[in-house]
Structures are given as structure tokens and as C-alpha cells.
C-alpha atoms as a PDB file:
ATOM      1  CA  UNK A   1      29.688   7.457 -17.916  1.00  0.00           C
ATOM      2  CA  UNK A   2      31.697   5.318 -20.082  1.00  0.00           C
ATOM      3  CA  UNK A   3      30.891   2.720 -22.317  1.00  0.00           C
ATOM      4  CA  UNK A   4      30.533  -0.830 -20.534  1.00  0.00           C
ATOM      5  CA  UNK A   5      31.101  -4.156 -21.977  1.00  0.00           C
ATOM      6  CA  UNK A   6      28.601  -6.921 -21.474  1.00  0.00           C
ATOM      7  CA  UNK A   7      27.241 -10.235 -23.247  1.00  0.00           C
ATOM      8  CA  UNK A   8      24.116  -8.598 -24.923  1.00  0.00           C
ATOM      9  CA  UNK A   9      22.627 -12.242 -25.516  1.00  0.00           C
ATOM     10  CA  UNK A  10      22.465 -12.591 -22.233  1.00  0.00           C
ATOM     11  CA  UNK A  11      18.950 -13.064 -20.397  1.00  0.00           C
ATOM     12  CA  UNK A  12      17.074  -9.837 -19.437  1.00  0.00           C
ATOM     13  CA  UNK A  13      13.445  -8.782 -18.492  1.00  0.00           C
ATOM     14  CA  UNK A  14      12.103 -10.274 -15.352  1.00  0.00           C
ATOM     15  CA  UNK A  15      11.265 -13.369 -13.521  1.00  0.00           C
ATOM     16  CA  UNK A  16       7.537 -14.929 -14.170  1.00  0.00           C
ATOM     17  CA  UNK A  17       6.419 -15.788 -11.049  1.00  0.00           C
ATOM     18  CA  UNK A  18       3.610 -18.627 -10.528  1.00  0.00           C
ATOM     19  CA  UNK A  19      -0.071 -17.411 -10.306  1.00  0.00           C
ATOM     20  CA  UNK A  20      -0.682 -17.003  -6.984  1.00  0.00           C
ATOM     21  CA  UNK A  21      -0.898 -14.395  -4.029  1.00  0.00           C
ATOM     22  CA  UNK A  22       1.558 -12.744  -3.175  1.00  0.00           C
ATOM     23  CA  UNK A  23       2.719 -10.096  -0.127  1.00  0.00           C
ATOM     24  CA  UNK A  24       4.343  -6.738  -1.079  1.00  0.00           C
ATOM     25  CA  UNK A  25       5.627  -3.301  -0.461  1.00  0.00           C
ATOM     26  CA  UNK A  26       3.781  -0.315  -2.744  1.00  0.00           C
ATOM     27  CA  UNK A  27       7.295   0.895  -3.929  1.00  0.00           C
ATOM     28  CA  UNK A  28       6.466   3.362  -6.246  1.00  0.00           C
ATOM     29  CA  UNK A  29       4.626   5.264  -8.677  1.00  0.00           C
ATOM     30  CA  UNK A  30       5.154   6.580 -12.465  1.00  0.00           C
ATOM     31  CA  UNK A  31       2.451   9.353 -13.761  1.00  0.00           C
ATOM     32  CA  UNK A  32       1.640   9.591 -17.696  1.00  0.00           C
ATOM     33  CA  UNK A  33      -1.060   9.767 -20.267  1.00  0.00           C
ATOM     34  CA  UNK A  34      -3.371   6.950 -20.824  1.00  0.00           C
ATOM     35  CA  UNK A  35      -3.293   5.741 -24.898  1.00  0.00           C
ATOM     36  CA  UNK A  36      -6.291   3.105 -24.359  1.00  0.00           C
ATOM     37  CA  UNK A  37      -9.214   3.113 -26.669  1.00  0.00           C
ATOM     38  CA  UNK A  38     -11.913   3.581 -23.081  1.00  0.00           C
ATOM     39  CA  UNK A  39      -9.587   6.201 -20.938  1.00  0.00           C
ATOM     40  CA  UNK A  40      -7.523   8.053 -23.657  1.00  0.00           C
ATOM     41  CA  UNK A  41      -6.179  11.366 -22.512  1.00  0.00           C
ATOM     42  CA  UNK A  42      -6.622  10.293 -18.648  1.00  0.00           C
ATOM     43  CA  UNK A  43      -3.568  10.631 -16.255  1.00  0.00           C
ATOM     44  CA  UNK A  44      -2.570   7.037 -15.610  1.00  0.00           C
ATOM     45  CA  UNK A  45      -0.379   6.003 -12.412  1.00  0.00           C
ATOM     46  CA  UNK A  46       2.043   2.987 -12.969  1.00  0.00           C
ATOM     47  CA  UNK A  47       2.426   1.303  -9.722  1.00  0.00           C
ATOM     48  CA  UNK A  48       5.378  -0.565  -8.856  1.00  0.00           C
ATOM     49  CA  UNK A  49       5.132  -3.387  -5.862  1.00  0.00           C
ATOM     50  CA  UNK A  50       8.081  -4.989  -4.726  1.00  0.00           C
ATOM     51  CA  UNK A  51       6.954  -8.276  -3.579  1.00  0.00           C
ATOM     52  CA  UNK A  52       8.647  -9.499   0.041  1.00  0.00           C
ATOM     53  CA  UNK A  53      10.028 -12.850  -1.427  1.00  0.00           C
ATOM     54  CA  UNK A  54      11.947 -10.814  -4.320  1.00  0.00           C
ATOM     55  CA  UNK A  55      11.124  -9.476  -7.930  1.00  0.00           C
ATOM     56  CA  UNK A  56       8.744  -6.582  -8.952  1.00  0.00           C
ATOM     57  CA  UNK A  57       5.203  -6.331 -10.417  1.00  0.00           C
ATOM     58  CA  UNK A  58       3.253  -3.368 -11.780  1.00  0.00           C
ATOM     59  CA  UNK A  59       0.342  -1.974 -12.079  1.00  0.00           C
ATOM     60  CA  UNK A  60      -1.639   0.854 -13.983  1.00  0.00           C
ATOM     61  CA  UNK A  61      -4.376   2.752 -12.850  1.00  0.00           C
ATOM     62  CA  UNK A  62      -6.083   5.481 -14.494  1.00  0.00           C
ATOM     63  CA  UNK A  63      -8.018   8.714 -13.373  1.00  0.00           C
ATOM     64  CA  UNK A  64     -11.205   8.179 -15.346  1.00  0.00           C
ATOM     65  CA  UNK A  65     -14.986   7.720 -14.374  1.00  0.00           C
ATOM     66  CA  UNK A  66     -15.412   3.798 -15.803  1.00  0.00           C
ATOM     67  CA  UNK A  67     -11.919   2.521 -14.078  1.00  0.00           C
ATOM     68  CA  UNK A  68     -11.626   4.379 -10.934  1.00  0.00           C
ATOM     69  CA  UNK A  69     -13.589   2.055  -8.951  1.00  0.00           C
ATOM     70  CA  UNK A  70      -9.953   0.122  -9.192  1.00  0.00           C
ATOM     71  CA  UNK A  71      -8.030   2.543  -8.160  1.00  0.00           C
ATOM     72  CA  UNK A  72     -10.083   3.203  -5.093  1.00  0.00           C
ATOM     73  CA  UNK A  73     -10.015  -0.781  -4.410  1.00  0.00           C
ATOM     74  CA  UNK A  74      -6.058  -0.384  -4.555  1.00  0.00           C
ATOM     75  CA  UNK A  75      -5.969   2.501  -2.305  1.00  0.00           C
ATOM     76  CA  UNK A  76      -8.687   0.664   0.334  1.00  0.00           C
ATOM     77  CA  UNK A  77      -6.485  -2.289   0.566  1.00  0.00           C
ATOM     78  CA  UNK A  78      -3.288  -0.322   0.907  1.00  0.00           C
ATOM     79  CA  UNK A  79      -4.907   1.052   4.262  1.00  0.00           C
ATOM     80  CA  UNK A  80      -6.796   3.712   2.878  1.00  0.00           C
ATOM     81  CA  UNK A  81     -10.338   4.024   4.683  1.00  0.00           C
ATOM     82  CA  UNK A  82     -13.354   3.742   2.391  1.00  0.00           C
ATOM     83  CA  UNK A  83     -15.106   6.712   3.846  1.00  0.00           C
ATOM     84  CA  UNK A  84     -12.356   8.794   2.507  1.00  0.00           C
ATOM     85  CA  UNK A  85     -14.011   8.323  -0.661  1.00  0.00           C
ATOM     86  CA  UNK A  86     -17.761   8.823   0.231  1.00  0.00           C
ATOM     87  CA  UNK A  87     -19.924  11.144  -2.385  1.00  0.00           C
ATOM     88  CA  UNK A  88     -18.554  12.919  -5.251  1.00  0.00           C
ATOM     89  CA  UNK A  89     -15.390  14.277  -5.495  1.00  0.00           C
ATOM     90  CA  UNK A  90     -12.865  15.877  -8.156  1.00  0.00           C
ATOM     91  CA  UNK A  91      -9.498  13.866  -7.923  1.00  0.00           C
ATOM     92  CA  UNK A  92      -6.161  14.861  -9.692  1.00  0.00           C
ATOM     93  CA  UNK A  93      -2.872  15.684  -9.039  1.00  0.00           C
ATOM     94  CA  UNK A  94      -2.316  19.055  -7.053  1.00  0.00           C
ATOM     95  CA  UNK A  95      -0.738  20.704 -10.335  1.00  0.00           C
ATOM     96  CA  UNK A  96      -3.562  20.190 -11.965  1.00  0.00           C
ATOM     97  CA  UNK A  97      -5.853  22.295  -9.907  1.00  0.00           C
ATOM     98  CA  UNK A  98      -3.652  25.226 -10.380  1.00  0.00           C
ATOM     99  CA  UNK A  99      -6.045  27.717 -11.607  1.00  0.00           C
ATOM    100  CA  UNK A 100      -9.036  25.576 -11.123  1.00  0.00           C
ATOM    101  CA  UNK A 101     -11.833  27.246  -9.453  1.00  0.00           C
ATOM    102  CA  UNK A 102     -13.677  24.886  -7.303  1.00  0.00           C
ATOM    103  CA  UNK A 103     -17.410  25.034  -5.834  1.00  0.00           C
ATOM    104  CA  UNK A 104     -17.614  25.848  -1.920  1.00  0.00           C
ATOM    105  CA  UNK A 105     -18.957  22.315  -2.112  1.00  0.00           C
ATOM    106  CA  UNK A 106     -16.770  20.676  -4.262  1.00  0.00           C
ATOM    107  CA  UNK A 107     -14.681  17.811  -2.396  1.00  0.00           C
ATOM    108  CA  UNK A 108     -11.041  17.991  -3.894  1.00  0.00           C
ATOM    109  CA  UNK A 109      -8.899  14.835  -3.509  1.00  0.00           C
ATOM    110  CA  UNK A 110      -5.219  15.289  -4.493  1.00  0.00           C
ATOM    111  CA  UNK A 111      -3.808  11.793  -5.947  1.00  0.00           C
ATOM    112  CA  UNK A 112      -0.119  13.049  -4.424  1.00  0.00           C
ATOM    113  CA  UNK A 113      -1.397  13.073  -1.168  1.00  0.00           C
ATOM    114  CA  UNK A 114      -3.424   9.518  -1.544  1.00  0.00           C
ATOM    115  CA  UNK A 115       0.231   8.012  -2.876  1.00  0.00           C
ATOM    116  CA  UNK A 116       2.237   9.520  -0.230  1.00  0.00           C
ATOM    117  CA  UNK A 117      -0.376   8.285   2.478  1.00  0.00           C
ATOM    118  CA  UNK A 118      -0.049   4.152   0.485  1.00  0.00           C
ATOM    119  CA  UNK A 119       3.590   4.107  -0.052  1.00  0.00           C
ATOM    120  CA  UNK A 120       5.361   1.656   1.536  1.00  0.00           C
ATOM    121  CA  UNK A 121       1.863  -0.094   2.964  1.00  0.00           C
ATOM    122  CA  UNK A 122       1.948  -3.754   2.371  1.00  0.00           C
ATOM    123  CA  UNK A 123      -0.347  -5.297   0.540  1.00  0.00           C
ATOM    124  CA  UNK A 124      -1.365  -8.551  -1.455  1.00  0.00           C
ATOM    125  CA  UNK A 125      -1.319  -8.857  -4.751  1.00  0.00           C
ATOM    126  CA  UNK A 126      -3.156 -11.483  -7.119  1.00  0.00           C
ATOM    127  CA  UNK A 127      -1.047 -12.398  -9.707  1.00  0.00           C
ATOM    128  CA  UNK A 128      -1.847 -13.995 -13.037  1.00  0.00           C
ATOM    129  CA  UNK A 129       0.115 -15.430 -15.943  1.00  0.00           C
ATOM    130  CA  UNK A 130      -0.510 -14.127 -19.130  1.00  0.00           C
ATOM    131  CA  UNK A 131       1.183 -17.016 -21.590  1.00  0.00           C
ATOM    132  CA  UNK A 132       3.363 -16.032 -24.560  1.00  0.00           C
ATOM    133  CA  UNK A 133       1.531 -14.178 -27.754  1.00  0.00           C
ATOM    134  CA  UNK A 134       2.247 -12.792 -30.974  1.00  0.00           C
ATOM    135  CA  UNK A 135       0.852  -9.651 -32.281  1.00  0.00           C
ATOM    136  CA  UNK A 136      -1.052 -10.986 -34.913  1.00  0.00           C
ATOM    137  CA  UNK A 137      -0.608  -6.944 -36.935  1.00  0.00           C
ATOM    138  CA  UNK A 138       2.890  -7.175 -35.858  1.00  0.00           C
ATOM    139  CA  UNK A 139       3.846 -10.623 -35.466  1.00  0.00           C
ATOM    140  CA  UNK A 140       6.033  -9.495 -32.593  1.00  0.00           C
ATOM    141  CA  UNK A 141       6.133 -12.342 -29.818  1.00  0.00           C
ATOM    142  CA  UNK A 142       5.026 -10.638 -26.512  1.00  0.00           C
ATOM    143  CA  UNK A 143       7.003 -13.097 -23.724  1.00  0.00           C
ATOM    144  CA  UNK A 144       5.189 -14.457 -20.373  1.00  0.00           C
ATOM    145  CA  UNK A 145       4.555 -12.153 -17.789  1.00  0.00           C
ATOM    146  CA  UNK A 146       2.501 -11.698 -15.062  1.00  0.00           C
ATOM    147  CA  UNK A 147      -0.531  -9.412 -14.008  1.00  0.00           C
ATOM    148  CA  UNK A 148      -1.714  -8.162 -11.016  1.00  0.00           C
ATOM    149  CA  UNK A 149      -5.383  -9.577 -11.185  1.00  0.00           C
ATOM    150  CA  UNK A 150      -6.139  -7.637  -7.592  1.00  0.00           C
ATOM    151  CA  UNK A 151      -4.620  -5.716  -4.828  1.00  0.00           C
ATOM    152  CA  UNK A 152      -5.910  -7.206  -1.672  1.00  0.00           C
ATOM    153  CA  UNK A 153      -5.221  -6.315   2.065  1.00  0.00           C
ATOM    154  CA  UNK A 154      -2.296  -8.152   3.440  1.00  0.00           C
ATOM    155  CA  UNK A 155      -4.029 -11.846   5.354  1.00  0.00           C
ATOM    156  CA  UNK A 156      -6.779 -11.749   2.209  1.00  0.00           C
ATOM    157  CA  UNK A 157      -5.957 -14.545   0.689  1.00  0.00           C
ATOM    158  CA  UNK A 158      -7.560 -16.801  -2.492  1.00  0.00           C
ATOM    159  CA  UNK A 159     -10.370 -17.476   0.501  1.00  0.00           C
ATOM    160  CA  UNK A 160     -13.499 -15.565  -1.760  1.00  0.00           C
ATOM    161  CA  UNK A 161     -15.290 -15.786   1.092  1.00  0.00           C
ATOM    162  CA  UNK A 162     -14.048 -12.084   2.646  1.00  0.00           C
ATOM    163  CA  UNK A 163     -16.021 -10.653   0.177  1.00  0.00           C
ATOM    164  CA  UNK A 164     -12.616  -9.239  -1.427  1.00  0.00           C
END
């Protein structure tokens, strides 16, 4: 491709949006390696969500035993049903069980199939505004953005009384 010429001063990044819910699409999903201090080493799943009225949002969720109850609450209100995830189970992505010897009992639950099974399901999603920081080891200024306080079903609203 060859070089392009553009104004480089020109506004980037994306579009804050006012805190509020929102409807929209489960567009897609990047996997890595959580860095955080509580779930280091754990495969992490960056969810994008194209909201209906324009813009993106996104998500992370990681495989690990203290945040998974949020991953399961994204998955339930993308139209997955809660008895899929009833008792114990071992959950990864299918490469990862290659070679893995599981118990006649053990339940496996491939996160590839769980994805495929979500994308495209609409959803609402909570959205926050984190206001501008600085980095106080850096002093690098982190701009406004929002965050996806929940994933709801789509008609749950900011009404607490669902129980959602």
C-alpha cells in the first residue's frame, strides 16, 4: 500500500457517548493474555458491541475463577440459557484442550462455541463515563471514555427492579 497523506492533528479515537443504556449488536471478539494484578496469565476475551444508534464499545472478560461470574452474566443476557452453566465445568478455548485428558465426568465448555452461539445477539449495554485522568507515575492524560458497567438483555432497562 502506498503512503497516504492526511492532517495528523486531526481528531481521532472515538465518540464518548452519555451514560446511559444503550441497545447493541455483539460484533466481535479479540482473545489474549490477561496482565491484571487478580487474573494474570488468564485468557481474556475483548468484546466488541456495535451499538444500533452508531459507535462501538468494548468489553473484557477473563477466564478465571473470581471474574467469571461476569462473563457468564454477558453470555445469559446475550441469549445464552443459565442452565447451560449449572455445576462445575472446565471452560477454555477448544485448542486448549488439545492433549487434555478429561474425567468421564468432567463437563467441558468450549468458549468458541459459547461466542459463535452470542454473536450477533442484541443486547443492552450500561454505559458509564469514566472522566479524564492523568497517570499520576506517568503523568500521561488518559482522555474520557466510556465503560460498559453491564450487559443486560435487550427491554432491561435502568428499571432495578428485574432483578438485573
Amino acid at each position: 500500500m502506498p503512503p497516504i497523506r492526511t492532517d495528523l492533528s486531526a481528531g481521532g479515537g472515538f465518540e464518548v457517548k452519555p451514560a446511559g443504556d444503550y441497545e447493541a449488536a455483539v460484533f466481535s471478539f479479540k482473545r489474549g493474555t490477561s496482565n491484571g494484578a487478580k487474573t494474570k496469565g488468564a485468557t481474556s476475551i475483548n468484546v466488541r458491541f456495535k451499538l444500533t444508534d452508531g459507535g462501538s464499545v468494548f468489553d473484557t472478560y477473563y477466564l478465571h475463577p473470581a471474574t467469571m461470574w461476569r462473563f457468564k452474566q454477558f453470555l445469559i443476557a446475550a441469549g445464552i440459557p443459565g442452565d447451560d452453566f449449572a455445576g462445575d465445568a472446565t471452560i477454555g478455548y477448544a485448542d486448549e484442550f488439545e492433549g487434555y485428558d478429561a474425567g468421564d465426568d468432567e463437563t467441558i465448555v468450549h468458549v468458541d462455541d459459547l461466542l459463535e452461539r452470542v454473536q450477533g445477539q442484541l443486547v443492552t449495554v450500561r454505559l458509564k463515563v469514566d472522566p479524564q485522568r492523568t497517570n499520576p507515575e506517568t503523568g500521561e492524560i488518559y482522555d474520557e471514555r466510556n465503560r460498559i458497567d453491564r450487559v443486560l438483555p435487550v427491554g432491561v432497562t435502568a428499571d432495578t427492579s428485574s432483578g438485573w
